[in-house]
Each structure stands twice: as structure tokens, then as C-alpha cells.
C-alpha atoms as a PDB file:
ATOM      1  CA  UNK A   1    -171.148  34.176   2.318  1.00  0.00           C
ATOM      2  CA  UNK A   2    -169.181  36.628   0.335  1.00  0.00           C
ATOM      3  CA  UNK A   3    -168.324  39.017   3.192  1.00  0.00           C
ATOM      4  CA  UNK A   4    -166.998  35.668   5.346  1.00  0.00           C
ATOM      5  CA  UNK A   5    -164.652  35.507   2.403  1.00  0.00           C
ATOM      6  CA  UNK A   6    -163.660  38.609   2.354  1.00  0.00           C
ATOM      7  CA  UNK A   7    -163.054  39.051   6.127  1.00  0.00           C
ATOM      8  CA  UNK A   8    -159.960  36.482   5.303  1.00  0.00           C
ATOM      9  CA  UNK A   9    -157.296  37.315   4.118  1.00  0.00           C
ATOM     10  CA  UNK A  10    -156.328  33.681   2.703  1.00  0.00           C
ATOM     11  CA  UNK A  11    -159.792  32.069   2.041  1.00  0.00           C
ATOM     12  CA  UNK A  12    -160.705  32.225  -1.934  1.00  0.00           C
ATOM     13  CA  UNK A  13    -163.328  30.100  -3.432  1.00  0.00           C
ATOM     14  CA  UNK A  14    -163.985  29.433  -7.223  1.00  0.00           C
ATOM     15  CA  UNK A  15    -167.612  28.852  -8.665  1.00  0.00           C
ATOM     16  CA  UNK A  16    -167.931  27.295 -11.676  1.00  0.00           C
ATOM     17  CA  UNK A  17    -171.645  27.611 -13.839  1.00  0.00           C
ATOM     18  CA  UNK A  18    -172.843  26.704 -17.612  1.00  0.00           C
ATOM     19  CA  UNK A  19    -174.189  28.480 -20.147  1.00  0.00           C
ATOM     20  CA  UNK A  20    -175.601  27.660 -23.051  1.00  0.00           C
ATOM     21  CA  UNK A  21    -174.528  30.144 -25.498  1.00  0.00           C
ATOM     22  CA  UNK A  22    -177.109  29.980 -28.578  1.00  0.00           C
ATOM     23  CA  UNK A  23    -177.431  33.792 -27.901  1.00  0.00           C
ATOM     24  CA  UNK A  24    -174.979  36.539 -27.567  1.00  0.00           C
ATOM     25  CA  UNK A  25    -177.075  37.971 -25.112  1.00  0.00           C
ATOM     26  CA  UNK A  26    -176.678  34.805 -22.531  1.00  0.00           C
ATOM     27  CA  UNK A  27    -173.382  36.883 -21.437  1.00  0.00           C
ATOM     28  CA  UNK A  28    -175.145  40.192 -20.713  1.00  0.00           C
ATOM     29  CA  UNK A  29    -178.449  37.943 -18.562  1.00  0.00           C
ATOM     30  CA  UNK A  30    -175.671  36.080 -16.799  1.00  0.00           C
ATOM     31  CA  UNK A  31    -173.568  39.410 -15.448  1.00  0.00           C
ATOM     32  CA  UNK A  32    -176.397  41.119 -14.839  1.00  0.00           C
ATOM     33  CA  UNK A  33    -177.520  38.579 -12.714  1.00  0.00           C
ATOM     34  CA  UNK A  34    -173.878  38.058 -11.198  1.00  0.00           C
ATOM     35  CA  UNK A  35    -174.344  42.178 -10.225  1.00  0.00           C
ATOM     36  CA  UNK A  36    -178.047  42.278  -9.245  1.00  0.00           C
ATOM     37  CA  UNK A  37    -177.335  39.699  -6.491  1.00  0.00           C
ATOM     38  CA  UNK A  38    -174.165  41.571  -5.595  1.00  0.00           C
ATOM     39  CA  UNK A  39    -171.682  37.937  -6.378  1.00  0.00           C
ATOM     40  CA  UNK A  40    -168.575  39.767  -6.821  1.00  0.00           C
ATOM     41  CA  UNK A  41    -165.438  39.713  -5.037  1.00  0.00           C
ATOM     42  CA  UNK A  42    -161.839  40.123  -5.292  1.00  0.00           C
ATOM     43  CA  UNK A  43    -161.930  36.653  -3.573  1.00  0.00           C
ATOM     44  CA  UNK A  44    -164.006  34.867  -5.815  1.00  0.00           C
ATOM     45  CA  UNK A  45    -163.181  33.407  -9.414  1.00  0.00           C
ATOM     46  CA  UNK A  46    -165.844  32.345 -11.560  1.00  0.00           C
ATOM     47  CA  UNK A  47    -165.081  29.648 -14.267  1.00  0.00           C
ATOM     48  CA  UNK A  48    -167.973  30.011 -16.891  1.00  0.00           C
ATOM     49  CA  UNK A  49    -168.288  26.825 -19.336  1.00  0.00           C
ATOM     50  CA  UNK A  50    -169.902  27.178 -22.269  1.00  0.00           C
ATOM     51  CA  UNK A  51    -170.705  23.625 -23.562  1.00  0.00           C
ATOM     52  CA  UNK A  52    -169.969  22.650 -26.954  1.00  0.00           C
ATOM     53  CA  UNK A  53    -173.090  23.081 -29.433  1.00  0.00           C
ATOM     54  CA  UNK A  54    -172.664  19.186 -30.069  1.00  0.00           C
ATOM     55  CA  UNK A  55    -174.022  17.647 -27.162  1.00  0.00           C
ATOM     56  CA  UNK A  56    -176.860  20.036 -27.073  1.00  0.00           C
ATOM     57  CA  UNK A  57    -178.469  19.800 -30.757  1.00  0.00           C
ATOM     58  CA  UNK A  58    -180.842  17.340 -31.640  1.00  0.00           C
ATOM     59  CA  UNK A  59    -179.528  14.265 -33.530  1.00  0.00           C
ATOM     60  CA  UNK A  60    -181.597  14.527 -36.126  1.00  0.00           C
ATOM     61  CA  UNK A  61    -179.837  16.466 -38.256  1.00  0.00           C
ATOM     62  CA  UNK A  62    -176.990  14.125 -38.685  1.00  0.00           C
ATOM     63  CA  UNK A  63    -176.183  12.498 -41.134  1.00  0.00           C
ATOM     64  CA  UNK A  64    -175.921   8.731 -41.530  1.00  0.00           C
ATOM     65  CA  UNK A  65    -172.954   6.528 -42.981  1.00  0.00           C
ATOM     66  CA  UNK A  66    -173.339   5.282 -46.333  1.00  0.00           C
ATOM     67  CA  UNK A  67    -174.153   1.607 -46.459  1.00  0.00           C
ATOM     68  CA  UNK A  68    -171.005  -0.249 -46.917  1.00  0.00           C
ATOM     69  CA  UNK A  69    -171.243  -3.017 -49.816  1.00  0.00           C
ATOM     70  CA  UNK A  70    -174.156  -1.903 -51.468  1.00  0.00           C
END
């Protein structure tokens, strides 16, 4: 798919994928897997999201409101 790409001169596509991001080494896994299957080009742009800690940790370490009126 990449070599259709790059066979035009005008056709660019941008891929978008998540990570997690608990570990510094999450970067390092994901470009060596972004090399190892050879899914560079100079007409692809990848958009990496890293999604915010917050909707990924367990809600059980928040803490409640107080009780109003008590």
C-alpha cells in the first residue's frame, strides 16, 4: 500500500493510532514496530494519541465529595 503512495506524486494519507503511555518504553515497541514492518514514507503522517491517564485508571481511587449538611 505504501509503494501505491509513493508512485503518486499527490496522494498522502495520515494514520492515526493510540498508545497508552504508562511506560516510557511504549515509544521505543511502537517505532520499532513502525520499522520492522517497513510503515514509513515521506507520504505518510502518523498522528500518535496518547490518551489522558484519566479515562484509563480505575475509579477507585477517587475520592468522594463530602456530604453536604452533615
Amino acid at each position: 500500500m505504501l509503494t501505491d503512495l509513493e508512485a503518486s506524486k499527490y496522494q498522502h494519507a495520515e494514520y492515526r493510532i493510540s498508545i497508552y503511555g504508562r511506560k516510557r518504553v511504549e515509544w521505543d515497541i511502537l517505532a520499532a514496530w513502525i520499522c520492522q514492518n517497513q510503515l514509513y514514507s515521506d507520504n505518510v503522517v502518523w498522528l500518535i494519541q496518547a490518551r489522558p491517564l484519566s479515562t484509563r485508571l480505575p475509579r477507585k481511587h477517587v475520592r468522594k465529595p463530602p456530604a453536604h449538611g452533615v
